[in-house]
PDB file of N, CA and C in Angstrom:
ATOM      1  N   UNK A   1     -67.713   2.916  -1.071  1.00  0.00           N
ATOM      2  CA  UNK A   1     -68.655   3.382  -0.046  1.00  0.00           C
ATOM      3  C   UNK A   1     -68.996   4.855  -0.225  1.00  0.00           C
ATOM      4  N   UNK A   2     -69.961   5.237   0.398  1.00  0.00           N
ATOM      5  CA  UNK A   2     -70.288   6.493  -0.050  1.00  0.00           C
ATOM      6  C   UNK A   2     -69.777   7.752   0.566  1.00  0.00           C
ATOM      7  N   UNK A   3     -69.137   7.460   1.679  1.00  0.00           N
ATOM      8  CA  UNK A   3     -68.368   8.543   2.510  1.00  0.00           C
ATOM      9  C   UNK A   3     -66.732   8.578   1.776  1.00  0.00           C
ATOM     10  N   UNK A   4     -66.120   7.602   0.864  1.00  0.00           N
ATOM     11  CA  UNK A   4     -64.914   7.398   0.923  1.00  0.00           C
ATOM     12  C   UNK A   4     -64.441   9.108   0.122  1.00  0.00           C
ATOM     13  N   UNK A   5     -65.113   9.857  -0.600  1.00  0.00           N
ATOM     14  CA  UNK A   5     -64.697  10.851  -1.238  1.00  0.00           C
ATOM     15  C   UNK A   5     -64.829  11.888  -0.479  1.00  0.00           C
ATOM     16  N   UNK A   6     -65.334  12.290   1.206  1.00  0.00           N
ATOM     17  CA  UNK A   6     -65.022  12.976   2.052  1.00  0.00           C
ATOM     18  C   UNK A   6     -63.917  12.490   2.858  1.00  0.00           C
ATOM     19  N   UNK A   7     -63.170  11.554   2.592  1.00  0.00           N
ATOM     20  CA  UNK A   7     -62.223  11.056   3.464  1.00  0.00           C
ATOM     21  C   UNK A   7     -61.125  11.259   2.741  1.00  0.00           C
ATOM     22  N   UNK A   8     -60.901  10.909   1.327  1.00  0.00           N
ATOM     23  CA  UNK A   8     -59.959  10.548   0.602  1.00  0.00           C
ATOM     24  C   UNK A   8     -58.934  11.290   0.183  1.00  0.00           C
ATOM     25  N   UNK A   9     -58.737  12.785   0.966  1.00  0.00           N
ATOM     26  CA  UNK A   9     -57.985  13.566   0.765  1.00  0.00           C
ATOM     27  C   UNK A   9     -57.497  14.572   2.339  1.00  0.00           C
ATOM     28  N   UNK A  10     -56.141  14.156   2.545  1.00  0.00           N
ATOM     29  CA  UNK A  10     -55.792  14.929   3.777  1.00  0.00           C
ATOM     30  C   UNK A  10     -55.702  16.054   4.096  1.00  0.00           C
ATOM     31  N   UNK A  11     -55.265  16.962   5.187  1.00  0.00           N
ATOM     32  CA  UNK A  11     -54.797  18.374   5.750  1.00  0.00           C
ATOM     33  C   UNK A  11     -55.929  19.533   5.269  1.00  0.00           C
ATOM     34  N   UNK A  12     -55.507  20.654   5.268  1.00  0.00           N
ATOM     35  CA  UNK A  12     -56.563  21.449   5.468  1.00  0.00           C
ATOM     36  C   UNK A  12     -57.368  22.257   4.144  1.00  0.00           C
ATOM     37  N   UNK A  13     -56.677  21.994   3.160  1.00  0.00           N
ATOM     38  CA  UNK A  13     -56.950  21.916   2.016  1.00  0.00           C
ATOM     39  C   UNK A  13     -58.803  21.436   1.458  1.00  0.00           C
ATOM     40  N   UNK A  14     -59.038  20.264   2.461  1.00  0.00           N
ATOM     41  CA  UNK A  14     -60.530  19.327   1.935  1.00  0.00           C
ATOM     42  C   UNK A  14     -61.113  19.508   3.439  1.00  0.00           C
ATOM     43  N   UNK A  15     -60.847  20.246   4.498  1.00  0.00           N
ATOM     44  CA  UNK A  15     -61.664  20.688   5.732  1.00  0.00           C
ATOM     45  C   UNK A  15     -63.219  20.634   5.036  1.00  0.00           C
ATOM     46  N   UNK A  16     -62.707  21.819   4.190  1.00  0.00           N
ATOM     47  CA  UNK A  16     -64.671  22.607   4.535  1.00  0.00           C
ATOM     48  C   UNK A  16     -65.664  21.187   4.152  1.00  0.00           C
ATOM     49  N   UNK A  17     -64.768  20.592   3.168  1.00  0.00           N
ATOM     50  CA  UNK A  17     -65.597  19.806   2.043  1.00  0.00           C
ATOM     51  C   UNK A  17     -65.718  18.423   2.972  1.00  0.00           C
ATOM     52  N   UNK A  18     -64.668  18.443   4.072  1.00  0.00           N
ATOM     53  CA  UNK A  18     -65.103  17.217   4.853  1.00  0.00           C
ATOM     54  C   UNK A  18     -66.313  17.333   5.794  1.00  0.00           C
ATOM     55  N   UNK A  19     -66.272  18.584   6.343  1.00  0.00           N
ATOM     56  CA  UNK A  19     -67.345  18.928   7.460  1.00  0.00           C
ATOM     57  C   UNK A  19     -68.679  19.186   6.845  1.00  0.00           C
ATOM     58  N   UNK A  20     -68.819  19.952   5.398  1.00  0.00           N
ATOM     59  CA  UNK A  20     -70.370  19.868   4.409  1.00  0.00           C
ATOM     60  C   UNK A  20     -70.706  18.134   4.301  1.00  0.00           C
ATOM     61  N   UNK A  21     -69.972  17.218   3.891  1.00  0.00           N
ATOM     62  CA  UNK A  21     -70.263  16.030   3.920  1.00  0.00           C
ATOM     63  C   UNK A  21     -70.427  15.044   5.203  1.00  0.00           C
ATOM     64  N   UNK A  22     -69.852  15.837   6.165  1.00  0.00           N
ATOM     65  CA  UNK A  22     -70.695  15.155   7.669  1.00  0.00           C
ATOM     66  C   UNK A  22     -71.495  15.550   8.094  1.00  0.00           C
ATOM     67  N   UNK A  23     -71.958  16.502   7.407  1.00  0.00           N
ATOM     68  CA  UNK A  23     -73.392  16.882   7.656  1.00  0.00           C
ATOM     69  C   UNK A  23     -74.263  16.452   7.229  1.00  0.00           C
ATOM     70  N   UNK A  24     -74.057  16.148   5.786  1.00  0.00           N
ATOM     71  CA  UNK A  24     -75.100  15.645   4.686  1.00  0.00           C
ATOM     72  C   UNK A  24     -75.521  14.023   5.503  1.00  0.00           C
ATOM     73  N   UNK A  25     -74.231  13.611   6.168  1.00  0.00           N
ATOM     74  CA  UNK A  25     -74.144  12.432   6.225  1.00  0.00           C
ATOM     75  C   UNK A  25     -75.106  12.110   7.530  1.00  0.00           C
ATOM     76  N   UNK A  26     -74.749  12.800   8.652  1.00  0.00           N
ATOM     77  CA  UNK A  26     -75.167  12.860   9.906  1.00  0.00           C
ATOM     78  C   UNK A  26     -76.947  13.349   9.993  1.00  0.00           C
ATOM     79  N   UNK A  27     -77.214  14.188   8.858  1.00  0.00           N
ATOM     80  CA  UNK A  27     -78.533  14.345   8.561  1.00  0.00           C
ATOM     81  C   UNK A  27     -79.528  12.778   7.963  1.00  0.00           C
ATOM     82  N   UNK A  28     -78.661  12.070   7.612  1.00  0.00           N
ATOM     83  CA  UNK A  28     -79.281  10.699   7.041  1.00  0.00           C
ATOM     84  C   UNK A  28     -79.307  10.203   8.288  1.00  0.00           C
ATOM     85  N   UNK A  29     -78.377   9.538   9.153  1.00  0.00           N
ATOM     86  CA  UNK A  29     -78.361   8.821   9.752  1.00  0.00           C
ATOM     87  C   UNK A  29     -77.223   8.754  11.308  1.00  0.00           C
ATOM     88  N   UNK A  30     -77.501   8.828  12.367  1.00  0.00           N
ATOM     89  CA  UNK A  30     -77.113   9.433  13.764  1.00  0.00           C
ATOM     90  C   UNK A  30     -75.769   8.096  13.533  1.00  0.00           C
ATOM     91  N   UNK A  31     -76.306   6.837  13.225  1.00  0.00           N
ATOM     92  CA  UNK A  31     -75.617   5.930  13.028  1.00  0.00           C
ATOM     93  C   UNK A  31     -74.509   5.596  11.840  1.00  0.00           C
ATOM     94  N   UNK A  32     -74.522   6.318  10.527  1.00  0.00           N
ATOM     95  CA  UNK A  32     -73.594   6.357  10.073  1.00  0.00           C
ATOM     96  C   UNK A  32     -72.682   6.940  10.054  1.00  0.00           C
ATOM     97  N   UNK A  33     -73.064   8.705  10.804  1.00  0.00           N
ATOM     98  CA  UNK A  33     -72.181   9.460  11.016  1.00  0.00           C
ATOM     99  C   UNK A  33     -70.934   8.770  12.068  1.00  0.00           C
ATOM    100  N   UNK A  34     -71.967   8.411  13.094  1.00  0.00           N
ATOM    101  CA  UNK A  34     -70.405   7.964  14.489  1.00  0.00           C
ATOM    102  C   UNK A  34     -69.769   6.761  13.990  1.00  0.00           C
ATOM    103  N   UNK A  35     -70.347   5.739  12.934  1.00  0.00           N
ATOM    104  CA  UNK A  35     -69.199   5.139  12.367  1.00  0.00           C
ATOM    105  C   UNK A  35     -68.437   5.408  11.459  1.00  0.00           C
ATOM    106  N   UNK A  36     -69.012   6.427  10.458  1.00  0.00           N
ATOM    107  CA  UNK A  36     -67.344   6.879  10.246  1.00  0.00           C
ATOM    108  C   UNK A  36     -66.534   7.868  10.718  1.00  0.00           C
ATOM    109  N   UNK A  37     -66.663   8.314  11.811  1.00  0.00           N
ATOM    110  CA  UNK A  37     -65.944   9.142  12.404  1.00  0.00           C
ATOM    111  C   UNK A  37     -65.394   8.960  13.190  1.00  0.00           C
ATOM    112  N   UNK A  38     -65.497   7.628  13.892  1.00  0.00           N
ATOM    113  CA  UNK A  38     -64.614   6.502  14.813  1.00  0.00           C
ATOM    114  C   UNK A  38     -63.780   5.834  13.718  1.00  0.00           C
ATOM    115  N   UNK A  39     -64.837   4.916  12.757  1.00  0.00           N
ATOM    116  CA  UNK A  39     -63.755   4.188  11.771  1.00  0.00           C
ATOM    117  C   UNK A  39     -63.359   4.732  10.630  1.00  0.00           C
ATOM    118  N   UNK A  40     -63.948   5.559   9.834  1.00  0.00           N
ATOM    119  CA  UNK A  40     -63.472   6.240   8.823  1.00  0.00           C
ATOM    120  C   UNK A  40     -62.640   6.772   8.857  1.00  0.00           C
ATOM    121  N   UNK A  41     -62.773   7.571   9.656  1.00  0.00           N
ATOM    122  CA  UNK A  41     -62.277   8.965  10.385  1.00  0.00           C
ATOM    123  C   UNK A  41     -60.076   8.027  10.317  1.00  0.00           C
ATOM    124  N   UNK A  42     -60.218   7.150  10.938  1.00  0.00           N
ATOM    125  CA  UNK A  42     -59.363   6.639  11.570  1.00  0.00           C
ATOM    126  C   UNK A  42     -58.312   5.751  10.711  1.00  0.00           C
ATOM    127  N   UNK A  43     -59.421   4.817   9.976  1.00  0.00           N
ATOM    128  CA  UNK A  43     -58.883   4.453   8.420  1.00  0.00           C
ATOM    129  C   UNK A  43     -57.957   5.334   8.020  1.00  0.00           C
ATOM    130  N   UNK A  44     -58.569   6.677   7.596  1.00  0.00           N
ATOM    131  CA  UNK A  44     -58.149   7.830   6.309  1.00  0.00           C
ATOM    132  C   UNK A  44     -56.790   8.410   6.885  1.00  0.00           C
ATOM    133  N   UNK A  45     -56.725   8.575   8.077  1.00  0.00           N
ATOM    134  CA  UNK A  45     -55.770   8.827   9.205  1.00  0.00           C
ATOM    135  C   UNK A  45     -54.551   8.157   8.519  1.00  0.00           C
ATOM    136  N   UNK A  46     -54.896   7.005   9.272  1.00  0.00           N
ATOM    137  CA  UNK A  46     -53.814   5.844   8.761  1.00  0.00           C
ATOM    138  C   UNK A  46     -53.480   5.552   7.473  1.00  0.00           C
ATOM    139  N   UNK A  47     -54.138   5.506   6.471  1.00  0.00           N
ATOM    140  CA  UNK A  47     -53.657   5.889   5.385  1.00  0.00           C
ATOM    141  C   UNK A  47     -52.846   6.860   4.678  1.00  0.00           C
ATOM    142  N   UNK A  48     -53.214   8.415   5.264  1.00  0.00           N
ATOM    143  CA  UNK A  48     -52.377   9.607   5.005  1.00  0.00           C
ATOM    144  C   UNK A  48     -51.399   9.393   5.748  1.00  0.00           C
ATOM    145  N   UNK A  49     -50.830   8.696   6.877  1.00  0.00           N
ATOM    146  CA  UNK A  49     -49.630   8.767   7.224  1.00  0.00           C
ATOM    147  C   UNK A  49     -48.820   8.129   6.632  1.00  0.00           C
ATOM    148  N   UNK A  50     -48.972   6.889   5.941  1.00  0.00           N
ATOM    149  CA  UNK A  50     -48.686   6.032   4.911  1.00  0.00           C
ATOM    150  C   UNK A  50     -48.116   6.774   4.194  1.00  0.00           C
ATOM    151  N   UNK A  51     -48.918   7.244   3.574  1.00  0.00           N
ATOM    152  CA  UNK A  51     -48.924   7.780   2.127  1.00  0.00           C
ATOM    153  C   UNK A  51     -47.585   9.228   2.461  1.00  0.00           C
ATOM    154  N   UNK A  52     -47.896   9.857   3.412  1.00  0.00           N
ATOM    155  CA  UNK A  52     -47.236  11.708   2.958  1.00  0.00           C
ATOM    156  C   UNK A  52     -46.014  11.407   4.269  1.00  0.00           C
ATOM    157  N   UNK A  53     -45.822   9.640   4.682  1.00  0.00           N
ATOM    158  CA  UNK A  53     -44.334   9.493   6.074  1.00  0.00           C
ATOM    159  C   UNK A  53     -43.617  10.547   5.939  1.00  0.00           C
ATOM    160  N   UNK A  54     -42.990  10.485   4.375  1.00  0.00           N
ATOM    161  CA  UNK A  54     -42.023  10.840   4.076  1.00  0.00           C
ATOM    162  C   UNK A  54     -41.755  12.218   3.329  1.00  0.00           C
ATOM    163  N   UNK A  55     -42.735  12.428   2.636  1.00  0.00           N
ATOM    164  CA  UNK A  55     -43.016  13.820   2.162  1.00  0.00           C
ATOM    165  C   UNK A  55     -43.693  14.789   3.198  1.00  0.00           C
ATOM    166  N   UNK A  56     -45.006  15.344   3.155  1.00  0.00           N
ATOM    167  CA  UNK A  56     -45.012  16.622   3.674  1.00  0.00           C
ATOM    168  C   UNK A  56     -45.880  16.454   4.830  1.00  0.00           C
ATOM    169  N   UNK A  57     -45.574  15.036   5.273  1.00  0.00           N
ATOM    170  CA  UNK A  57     -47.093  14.407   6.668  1.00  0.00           C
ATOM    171  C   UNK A  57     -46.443  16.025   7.951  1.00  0.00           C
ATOM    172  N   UNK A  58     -45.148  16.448   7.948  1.00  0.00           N
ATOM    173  CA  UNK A  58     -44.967  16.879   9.078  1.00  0.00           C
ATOM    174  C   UNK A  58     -45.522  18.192   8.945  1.00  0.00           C
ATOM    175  N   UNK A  59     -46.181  18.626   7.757  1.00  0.00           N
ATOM    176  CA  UNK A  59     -46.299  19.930   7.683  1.00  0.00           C
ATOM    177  C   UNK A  59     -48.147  20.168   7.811  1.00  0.00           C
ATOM    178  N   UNK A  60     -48.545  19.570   8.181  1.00  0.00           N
ATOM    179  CA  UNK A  60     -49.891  19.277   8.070  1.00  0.00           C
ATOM    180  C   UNK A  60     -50.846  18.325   9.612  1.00  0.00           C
ATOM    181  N   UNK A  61     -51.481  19.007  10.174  1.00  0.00           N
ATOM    182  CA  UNK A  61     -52.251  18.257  11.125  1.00  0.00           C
ATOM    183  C   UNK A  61     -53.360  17.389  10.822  1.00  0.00           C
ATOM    184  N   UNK A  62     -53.206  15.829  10.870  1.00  0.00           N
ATOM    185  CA  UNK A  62     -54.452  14.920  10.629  1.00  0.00           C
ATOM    186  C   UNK A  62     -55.249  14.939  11.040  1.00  0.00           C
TER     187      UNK A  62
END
């Protein structure tokens, strides 16, 4: 999908690069933005907790 490479990386490190790409995104379409930012958004969430439980999830705000 075409949002998955603004999602696909957690904590504050990929901020700027997430918020330039909800823009790009939200400029296309009012409707793709609020779905992925309800479901994307939420997906990627759940995935990084997965992924960093055990390593460095506590050092970092999702």
């Amino acid at each position: 999908r075409v949002n998955d490479k603004c999602l696909s990386e957690g904590g504050t490190e990929s901020q700027n690069h997430f918020h330039r790409c909800k823009r790009r995104i939200l400029n296309k379409s009012n409707e793709v933005y609020l779905y992925m930012t309800i479901v994307e958004r939420h997906q990627q969430r759940e995935r990084y907790k997965a992924q960093h439980l055990n390593s460095s999830y506590g050092k970092k705000k999702v």
